[in-house]
PDB file of N, CA and C in Angstrom:
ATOM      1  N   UNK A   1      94.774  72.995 108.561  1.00  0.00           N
ATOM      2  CA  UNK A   1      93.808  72.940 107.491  1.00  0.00           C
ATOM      3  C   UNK A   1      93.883  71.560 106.838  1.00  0.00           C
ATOM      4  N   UNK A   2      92.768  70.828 106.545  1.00  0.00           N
ATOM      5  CA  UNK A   2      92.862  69.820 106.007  1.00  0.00           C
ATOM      6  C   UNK A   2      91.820  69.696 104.424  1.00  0.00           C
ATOM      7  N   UNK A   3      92.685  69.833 103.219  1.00  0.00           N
ATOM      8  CA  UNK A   3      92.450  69.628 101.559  1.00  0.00           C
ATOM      9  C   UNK A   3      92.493  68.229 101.650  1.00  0.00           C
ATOM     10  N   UNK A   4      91.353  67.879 100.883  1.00  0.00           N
ATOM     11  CA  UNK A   4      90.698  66.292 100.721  1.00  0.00           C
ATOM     12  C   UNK A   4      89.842  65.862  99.889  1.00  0.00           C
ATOM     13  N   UNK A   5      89.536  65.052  98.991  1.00  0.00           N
ATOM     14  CA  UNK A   5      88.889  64.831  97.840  1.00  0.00           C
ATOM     15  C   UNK A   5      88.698  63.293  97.879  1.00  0.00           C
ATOM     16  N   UNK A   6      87.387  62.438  98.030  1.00  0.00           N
ATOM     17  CA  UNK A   6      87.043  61.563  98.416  1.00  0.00           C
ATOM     18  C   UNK A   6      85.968  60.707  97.410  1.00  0.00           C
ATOM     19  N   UNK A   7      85.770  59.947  96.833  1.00  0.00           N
ATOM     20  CA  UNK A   7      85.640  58.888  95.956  1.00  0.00           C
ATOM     21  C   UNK A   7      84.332  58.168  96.470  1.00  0.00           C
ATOM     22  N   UNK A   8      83.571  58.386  96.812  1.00  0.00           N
ATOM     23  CA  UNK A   8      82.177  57.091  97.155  1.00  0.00           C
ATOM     24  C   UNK A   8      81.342  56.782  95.838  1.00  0.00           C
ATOM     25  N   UNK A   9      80.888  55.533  96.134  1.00  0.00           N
ATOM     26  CA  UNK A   9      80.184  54.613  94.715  1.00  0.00           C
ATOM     27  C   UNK A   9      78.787  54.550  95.282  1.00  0.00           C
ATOM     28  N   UNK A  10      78.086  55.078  94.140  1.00  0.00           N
ATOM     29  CA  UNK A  10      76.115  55.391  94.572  1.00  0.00           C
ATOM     30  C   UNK A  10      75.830  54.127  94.558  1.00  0.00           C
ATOM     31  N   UNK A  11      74.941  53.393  95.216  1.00  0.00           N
ATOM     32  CA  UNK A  11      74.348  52.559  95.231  1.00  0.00           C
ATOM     33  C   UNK A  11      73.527  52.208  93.998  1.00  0.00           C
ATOM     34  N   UNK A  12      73.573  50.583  93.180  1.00  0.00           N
ATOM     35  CA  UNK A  12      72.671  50.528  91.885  1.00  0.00           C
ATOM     36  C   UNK A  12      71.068  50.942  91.992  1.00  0.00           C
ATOM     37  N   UNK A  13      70.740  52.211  91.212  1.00  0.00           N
ATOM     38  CA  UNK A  13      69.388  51.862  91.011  1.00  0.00           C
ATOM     39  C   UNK A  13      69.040  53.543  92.149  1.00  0.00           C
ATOM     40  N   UNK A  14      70.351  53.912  92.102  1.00  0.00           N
ATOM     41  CA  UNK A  14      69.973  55.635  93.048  1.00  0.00           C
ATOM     42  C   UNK A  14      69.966  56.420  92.608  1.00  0.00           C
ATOM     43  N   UNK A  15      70.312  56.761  91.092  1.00  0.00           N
ATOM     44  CA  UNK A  15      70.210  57.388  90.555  1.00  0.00           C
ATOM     45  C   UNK A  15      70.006  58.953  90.760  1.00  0.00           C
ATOM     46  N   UNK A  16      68.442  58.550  90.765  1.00  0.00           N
ATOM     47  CA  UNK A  16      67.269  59.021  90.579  1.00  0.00           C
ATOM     48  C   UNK A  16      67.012  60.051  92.098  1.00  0.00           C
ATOM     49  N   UNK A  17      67.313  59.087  93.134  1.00  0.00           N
ATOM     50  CA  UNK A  17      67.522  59.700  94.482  1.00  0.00           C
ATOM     51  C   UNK A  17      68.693  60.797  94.336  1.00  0.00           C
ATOM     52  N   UNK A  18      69.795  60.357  93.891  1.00  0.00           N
ATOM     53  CA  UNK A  18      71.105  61.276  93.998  1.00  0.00           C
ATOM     54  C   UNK A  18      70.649  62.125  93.398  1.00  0.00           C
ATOM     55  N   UNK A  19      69.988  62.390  92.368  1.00  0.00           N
ATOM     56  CA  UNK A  19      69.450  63.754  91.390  1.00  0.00           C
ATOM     57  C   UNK A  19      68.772  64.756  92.312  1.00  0.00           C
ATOM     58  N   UNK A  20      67.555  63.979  93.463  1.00  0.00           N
ATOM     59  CA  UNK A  20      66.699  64.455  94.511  1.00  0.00           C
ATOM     60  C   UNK A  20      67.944  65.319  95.381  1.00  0.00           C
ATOM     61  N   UNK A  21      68.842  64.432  95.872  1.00  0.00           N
ATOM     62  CA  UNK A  21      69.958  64.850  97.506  1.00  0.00           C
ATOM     63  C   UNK A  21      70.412  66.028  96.473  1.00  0.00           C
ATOM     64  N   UNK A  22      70.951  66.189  95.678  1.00  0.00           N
ATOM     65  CA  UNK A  22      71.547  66.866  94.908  1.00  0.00           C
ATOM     66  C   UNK A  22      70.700  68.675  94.843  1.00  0.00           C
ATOM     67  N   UNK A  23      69.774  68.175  94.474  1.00  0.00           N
ATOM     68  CA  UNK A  23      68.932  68.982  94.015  1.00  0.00           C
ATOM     69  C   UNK A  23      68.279  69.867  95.373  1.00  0.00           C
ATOM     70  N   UNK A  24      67.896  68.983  96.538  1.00  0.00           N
ATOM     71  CA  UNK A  24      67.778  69.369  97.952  1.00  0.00           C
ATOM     72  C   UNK A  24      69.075  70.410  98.869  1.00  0.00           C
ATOM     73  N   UNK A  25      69.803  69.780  98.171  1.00  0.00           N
ATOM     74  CA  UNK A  25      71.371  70.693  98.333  1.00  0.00           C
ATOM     75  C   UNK A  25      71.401  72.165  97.881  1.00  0.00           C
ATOM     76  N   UNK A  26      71.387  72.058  97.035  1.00  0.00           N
ATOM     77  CA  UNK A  26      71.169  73.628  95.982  1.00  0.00           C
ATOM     78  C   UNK A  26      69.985  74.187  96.669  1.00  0.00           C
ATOM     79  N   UNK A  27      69.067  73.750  96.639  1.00  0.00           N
ATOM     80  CA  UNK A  27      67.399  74.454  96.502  1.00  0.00           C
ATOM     81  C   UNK A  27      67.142  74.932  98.001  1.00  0.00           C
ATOM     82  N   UNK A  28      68.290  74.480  99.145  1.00  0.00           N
ATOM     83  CA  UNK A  28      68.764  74.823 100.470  1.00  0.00           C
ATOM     84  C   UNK A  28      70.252  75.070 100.958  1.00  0.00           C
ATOM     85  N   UNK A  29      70.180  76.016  99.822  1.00  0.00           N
ATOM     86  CA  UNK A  29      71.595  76.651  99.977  1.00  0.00           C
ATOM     87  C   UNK A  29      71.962  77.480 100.966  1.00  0.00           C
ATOM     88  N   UNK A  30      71.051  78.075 101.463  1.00  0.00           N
ATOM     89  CA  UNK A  30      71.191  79.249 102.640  1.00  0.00           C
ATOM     90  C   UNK A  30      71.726  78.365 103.814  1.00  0.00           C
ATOM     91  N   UNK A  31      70.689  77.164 103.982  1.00  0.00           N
ATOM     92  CA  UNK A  31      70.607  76.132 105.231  1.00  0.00           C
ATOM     93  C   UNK A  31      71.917  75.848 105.396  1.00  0.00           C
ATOM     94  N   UNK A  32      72.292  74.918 104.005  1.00  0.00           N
ATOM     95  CA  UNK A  32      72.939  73.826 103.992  1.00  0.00           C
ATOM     96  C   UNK A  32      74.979  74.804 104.519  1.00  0.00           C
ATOM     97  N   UNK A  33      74.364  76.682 104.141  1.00  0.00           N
ATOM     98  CA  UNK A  33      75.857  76.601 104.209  1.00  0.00           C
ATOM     99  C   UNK A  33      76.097  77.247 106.050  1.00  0.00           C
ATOM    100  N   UNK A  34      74.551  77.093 106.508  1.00  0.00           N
ATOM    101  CA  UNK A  34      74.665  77.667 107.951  1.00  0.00           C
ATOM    102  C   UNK A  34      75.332  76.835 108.528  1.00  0.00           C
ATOM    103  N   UNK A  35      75.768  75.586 108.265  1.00  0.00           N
ATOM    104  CA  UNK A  35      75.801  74.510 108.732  1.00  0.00           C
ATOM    105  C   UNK A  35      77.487  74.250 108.834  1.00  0.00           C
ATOM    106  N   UNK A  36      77.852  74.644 107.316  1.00  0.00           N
ATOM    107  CA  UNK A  36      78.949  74.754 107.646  1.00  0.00           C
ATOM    108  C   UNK A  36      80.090  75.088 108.110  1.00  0.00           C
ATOM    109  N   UNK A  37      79.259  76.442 108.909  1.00  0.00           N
ATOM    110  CA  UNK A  37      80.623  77.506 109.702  1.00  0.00           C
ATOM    111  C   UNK A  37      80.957  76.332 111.306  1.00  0.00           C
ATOM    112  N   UNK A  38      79.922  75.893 111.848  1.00  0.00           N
ATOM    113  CA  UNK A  38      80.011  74.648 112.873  1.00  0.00           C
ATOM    114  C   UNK A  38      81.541  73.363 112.365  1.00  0.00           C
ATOM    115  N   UNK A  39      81.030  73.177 111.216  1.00  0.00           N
ATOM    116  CA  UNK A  39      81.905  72.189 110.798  1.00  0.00           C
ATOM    117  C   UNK A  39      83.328  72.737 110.574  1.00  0.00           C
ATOM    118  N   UNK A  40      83.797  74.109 110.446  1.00  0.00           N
ATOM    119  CA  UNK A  40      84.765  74.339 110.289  1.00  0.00           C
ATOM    120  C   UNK A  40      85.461  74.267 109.100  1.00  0.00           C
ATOM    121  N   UNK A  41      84.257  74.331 108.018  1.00  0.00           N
ATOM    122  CA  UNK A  41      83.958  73.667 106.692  1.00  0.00           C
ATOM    123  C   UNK A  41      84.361  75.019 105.686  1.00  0.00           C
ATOM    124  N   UNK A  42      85.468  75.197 105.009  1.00  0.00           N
ATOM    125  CA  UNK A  42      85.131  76.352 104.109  1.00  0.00           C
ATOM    126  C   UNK A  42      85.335  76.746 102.607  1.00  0.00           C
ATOM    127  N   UNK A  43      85.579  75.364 102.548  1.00  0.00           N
ATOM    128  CA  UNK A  43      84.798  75.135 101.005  1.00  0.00           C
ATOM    129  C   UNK A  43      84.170  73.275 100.703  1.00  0.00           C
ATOM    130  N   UNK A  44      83.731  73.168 100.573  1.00  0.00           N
ATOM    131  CA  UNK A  44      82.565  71.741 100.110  1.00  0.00           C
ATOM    132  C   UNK A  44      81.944  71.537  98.715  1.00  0.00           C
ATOM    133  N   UNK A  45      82.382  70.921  98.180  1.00  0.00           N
ATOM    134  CA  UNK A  45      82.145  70.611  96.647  1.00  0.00           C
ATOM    135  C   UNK A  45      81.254  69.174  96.253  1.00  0.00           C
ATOM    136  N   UNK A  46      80.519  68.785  95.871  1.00  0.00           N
ATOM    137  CA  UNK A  46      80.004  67.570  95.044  1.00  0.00           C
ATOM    138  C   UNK A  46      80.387  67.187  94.030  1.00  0.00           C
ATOM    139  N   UNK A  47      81.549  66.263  93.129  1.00  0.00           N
ATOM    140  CA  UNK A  47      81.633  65.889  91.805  1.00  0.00           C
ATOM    141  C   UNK A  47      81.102  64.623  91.792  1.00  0.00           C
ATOM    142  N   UNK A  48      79.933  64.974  90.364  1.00  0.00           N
ATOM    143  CA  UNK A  48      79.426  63.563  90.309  1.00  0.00           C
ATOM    144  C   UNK A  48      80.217  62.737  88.583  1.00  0.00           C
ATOM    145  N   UNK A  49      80.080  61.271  88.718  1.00  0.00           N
ATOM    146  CA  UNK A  49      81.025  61.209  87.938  1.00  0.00           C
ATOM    147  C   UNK A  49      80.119  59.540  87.741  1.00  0.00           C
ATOM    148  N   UNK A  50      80.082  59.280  86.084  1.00  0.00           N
ATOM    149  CA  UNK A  50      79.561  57.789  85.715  1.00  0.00           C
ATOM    150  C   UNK A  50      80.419  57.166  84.870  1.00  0.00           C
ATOM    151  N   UNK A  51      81.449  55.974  85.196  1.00  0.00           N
ATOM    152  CA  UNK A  51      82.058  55.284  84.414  1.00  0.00           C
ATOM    153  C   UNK A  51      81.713  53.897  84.759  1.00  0.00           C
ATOM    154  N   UNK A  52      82.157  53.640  83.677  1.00  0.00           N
ATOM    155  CA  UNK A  52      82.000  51.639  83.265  1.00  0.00           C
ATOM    156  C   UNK A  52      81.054  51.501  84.091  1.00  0.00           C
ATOM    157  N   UNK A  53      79.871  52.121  83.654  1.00  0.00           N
ATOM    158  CA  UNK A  53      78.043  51.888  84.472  1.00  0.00           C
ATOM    159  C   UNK A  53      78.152  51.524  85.772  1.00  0.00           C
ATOM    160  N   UNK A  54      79.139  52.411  86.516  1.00  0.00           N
ATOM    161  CA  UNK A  54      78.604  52.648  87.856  1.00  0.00           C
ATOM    162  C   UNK A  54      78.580  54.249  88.122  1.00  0.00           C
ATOM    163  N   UNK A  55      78.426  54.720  89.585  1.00  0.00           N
ATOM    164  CA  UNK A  55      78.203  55.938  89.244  1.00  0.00           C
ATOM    165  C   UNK A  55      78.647  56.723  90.623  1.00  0.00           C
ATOM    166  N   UNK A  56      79.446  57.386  90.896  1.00  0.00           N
ATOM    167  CA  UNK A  56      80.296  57.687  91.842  1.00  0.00           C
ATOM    168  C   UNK A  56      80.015  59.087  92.397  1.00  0.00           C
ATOM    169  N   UNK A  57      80.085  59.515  93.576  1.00  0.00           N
ATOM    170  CA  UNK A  57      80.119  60.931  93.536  1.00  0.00           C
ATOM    171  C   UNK A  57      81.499  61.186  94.677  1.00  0.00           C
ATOM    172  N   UNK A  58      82.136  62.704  94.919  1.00  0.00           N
ATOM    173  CA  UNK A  58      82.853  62.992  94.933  1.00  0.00           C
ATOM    174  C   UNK A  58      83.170  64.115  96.133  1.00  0.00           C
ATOM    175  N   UNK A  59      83.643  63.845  96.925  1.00  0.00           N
ATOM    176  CA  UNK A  59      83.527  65.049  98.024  1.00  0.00           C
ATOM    177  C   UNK A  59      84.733  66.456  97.999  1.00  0.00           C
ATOM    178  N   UNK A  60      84.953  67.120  97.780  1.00  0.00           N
ATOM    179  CA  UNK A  60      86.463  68.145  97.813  1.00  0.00           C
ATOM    180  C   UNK A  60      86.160  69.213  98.993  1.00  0.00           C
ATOM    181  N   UNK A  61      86.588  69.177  99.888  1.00  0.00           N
ATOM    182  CA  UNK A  61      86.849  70.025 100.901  1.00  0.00           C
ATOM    183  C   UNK A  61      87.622  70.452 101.475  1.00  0.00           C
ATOM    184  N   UNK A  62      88.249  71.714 101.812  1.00  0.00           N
ATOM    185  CA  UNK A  62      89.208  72.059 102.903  1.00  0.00           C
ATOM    186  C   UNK A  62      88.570  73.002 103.986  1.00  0.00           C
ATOM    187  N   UNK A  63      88.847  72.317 105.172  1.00  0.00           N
ATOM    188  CA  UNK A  63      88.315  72.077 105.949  1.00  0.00           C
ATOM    189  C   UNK A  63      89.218  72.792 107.256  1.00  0.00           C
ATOM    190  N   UNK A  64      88.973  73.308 107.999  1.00  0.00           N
ATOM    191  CA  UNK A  64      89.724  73.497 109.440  1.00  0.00           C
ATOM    192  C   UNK A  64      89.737  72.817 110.095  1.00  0.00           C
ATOM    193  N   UNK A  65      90.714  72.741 111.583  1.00  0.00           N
ATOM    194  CA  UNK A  65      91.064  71.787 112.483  1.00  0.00           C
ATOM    195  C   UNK A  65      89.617  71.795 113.453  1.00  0.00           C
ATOM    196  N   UNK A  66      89.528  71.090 114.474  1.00  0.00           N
ATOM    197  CA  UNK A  66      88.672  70.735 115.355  1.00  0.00           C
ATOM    198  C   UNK A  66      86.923  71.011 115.048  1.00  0.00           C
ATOM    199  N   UNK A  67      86.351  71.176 113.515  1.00  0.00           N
ATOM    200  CA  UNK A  67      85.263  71.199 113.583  1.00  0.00           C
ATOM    201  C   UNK A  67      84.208  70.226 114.155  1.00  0.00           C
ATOM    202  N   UNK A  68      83.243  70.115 114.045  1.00  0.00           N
ATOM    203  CA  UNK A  68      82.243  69.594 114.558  1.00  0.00           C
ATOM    204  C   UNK A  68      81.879  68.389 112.996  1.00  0.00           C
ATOM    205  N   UNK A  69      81.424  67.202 113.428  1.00  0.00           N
ATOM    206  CA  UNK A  69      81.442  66.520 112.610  1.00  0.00           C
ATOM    207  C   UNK A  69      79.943  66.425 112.135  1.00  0.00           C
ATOM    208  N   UNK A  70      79.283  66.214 110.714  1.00  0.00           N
ATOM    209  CA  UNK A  70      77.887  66.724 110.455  1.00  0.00           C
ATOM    210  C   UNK A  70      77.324  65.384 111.225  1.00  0.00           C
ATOM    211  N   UNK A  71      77.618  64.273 111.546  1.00  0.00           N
ATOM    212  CA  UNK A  71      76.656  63.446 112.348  1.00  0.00           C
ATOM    213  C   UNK A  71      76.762  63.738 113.508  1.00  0.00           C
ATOM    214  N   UNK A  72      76.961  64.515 114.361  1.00  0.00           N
ATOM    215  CA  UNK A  72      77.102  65.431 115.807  1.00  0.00           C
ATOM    216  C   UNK A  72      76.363  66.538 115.409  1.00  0.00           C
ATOM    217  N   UNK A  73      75.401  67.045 114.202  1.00  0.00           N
ATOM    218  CA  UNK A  73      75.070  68.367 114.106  1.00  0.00           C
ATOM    219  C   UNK A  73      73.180  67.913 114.722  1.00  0.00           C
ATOM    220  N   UNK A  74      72.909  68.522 115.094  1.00  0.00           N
ATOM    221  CA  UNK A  74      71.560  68.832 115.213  1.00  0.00           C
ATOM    222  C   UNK A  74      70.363  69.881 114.154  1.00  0.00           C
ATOM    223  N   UNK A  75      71.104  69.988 113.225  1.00  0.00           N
ATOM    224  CA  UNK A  75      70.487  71.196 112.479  1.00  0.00           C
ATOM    225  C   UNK A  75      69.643  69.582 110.951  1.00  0.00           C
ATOM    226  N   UNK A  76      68.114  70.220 111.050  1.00  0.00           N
ATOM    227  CA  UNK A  76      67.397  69.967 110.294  1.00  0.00           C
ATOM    228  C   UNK A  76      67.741  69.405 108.959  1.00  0.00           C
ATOM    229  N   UNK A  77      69.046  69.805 108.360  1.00  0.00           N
ATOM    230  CA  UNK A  77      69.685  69.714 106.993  1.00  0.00           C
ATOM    231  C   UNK A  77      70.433  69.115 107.091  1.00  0.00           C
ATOM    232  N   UNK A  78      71.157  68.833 107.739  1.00  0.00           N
ATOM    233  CA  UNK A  78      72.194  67.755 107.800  1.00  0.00           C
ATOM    234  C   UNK A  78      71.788  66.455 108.393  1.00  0.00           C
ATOM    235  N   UNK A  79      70.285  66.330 109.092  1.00  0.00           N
ATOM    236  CA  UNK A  79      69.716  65.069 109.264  1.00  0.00           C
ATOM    237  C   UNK A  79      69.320  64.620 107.948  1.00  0.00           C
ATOM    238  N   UNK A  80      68.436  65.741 107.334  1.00  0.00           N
ATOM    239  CA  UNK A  80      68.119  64.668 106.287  1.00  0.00           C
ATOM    240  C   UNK A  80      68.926  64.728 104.837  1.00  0.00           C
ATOM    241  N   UNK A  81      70.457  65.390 104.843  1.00  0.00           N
ATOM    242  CA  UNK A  81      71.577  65.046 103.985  1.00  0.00           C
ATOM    243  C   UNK A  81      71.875  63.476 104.662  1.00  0.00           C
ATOM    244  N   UNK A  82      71.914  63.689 105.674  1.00  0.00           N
ATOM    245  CA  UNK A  82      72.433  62.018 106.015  1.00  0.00           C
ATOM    246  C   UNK A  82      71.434  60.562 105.691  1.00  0.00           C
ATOM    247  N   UNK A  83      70.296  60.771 105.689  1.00  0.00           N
ATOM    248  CA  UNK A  83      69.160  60.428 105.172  1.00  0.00           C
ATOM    249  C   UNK A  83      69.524  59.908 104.153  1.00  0.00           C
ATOM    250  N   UNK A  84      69.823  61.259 102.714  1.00  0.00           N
ATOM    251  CA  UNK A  84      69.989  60.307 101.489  1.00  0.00           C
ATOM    252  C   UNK A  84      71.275  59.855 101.262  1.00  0.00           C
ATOM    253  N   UNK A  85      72.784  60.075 102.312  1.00  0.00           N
ATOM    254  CA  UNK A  85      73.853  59.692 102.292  1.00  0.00           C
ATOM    255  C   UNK A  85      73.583  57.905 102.730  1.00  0.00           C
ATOM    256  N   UNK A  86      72.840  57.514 103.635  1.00  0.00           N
ATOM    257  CA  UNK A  86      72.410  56.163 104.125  1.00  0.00           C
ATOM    258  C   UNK A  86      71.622  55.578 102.779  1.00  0.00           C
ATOM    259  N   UNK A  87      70.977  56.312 102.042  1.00  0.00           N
ATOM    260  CA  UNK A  87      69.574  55.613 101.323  1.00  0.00           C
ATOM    261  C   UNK A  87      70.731  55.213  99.605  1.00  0.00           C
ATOM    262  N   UNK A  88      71.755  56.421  99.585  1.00  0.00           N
ATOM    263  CA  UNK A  88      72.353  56.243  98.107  1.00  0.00           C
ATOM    264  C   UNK A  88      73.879  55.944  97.946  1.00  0.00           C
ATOM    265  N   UNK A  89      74.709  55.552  99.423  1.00  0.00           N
ATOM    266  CA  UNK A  89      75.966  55.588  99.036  1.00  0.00           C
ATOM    267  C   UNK A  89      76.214  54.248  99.912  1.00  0.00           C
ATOM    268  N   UNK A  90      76.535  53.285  98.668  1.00  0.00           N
ATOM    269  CA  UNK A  90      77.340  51.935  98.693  1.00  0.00           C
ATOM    270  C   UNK A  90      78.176  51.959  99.705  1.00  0.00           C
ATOM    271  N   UNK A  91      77.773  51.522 101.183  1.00  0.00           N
ATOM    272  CA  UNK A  91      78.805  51.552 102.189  1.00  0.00           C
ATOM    273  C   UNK A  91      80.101  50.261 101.976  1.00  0.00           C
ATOM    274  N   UNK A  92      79.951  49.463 100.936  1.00  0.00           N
ATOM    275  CA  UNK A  92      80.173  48.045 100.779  1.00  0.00           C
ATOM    276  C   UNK A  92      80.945  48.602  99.927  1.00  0.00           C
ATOM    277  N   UNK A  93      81.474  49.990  99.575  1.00  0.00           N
ATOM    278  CA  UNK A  93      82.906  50.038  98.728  1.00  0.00           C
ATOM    279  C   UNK A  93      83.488  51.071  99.646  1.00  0.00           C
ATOM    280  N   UNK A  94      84.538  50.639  99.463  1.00  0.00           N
ATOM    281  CA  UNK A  94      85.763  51.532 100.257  1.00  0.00           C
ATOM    282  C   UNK A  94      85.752  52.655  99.915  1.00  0.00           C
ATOM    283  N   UNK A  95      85.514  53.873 100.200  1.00  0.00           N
ATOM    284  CA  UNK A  95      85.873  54.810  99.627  1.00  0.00           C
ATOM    285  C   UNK A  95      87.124  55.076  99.763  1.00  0.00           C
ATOM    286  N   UNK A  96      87.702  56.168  98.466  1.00  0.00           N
ATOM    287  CA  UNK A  96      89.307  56.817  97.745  1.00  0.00           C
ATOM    288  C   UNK A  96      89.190  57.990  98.169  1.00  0.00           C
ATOM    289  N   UNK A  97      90.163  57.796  98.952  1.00  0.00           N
ATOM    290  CA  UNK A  97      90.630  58.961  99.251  1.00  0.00           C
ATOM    291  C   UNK A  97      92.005  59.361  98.335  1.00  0.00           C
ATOM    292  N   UNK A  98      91.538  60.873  97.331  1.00  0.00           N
ATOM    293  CA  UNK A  98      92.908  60.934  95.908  1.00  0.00           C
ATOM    294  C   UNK A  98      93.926  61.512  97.326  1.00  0.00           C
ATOM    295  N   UNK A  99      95.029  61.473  96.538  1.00  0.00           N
ATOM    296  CA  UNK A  99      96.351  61.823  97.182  1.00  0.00           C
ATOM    297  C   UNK A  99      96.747  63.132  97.207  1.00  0.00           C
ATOM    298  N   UNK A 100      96.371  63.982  98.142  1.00  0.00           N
ATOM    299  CA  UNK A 100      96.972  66.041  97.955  1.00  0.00           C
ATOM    300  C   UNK A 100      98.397  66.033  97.646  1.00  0.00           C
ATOM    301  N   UNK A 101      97.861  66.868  96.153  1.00  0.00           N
ATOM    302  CA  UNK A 101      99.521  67.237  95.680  1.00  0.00           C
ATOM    303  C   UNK A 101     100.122  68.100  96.086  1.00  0.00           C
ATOM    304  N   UNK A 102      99.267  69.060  95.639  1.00  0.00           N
ATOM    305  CA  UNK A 102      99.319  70.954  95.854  1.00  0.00           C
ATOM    306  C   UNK A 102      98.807  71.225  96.192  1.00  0.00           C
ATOM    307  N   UNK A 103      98.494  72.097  97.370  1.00  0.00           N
ATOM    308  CA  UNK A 103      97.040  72.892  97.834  1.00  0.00           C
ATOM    309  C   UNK A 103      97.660  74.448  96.890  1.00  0.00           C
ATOM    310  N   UNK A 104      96.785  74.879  96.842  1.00  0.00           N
ATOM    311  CA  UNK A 104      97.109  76.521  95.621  1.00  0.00           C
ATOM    312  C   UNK A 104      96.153  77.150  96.370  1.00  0.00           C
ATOM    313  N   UNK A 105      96.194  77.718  97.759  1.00  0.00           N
ATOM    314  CA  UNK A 105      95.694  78.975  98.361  1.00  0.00           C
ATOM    315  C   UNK A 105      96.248  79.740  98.974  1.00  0.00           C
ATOM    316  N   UNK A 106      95.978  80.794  98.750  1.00  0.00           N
ATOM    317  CA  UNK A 106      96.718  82.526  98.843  1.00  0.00           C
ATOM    318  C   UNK A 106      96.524  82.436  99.926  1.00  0.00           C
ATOM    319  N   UNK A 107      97.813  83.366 100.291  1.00  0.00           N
ATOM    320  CA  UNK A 107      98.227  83.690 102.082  1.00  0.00           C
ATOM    321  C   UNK A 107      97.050  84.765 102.311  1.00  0.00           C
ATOM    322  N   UNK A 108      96.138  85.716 101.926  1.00  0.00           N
ATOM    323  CA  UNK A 108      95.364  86.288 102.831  1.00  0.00           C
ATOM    324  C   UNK A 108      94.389  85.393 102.638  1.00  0.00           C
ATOM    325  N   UNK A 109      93.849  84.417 101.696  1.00  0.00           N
ATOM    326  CA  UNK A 109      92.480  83.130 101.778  1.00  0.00           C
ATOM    327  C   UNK A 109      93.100  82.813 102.938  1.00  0.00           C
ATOM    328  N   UNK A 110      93.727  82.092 103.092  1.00  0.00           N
ATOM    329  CA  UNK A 110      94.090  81.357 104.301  1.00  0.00           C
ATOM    330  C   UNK A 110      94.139  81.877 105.909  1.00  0.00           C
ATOM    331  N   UNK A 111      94.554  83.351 105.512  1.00  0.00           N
ATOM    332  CA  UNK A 111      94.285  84.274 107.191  1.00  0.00           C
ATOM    333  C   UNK A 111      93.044  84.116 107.179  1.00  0.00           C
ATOM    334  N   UNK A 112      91.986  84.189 106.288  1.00  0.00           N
ATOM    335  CA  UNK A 112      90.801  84.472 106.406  1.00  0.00           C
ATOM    336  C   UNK A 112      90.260  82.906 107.375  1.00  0.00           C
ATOM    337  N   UNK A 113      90.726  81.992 106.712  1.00  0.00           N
ATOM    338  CA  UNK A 113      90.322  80.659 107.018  1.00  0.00           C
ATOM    339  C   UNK A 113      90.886  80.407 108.517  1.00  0.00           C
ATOM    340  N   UNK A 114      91.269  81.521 109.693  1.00  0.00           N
ATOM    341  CA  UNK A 114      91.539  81.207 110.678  1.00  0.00           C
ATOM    342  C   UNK A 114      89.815  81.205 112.134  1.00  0.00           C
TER     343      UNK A 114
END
């Protein structure tokens, strides 16, 4: 199982787009979570976050071994998540990856997650 929480910086002036990807996310919730039993994906989070006027968003996932990676997916929703991932996230900053302290999940969550 792999717990991970990841740091990318929106591009100036995306605002407005990230509100859209965001909002496309939710409003295709059924889609977006068909998608994730492929990925091996079983929990996926968005934190969005604005300091010293830039504006960051936030990935948290734990994830299973050998999934399928969403740019290998063929499914309708994850082309055009990648769409506004290309159009709003500053490839020109490194993304942070934070450091796993604790993972805190229960031994039958985790049978489940086999």
């Amino acid at each position: 199982m792999n717990v991970e929480a990841t740091r990318f910086r929106v591009k100036k002036g995306k605002s407005e787009r990230v509100d859209e990807w965001l909002a496309f996310l939710n409003d295709n919730m059924k889609d977006v979570l068909l998608t994730l039993e492929g990925e091996k994906m079983y929990v996926e989070t968005i934190f969005r976050e604005h300091l010293n006027g830039e504006e960051f968003l936030y990935w948290f996932s734990v994830q299973g071994e050998g999934g399928q990676e969403v740019e290998q997916s063929e499914h309708w929703i994850d082309k055009k998540h990648l769409e506004f991932w290309d159009e709003c996230i500053d490839e020109t900053f490194q993304p942070i990856d934070l450091t796993t302290e604790v993972v805190m999940i229960p031994q039958k969550v985790r049978n489940s997650m086999n």
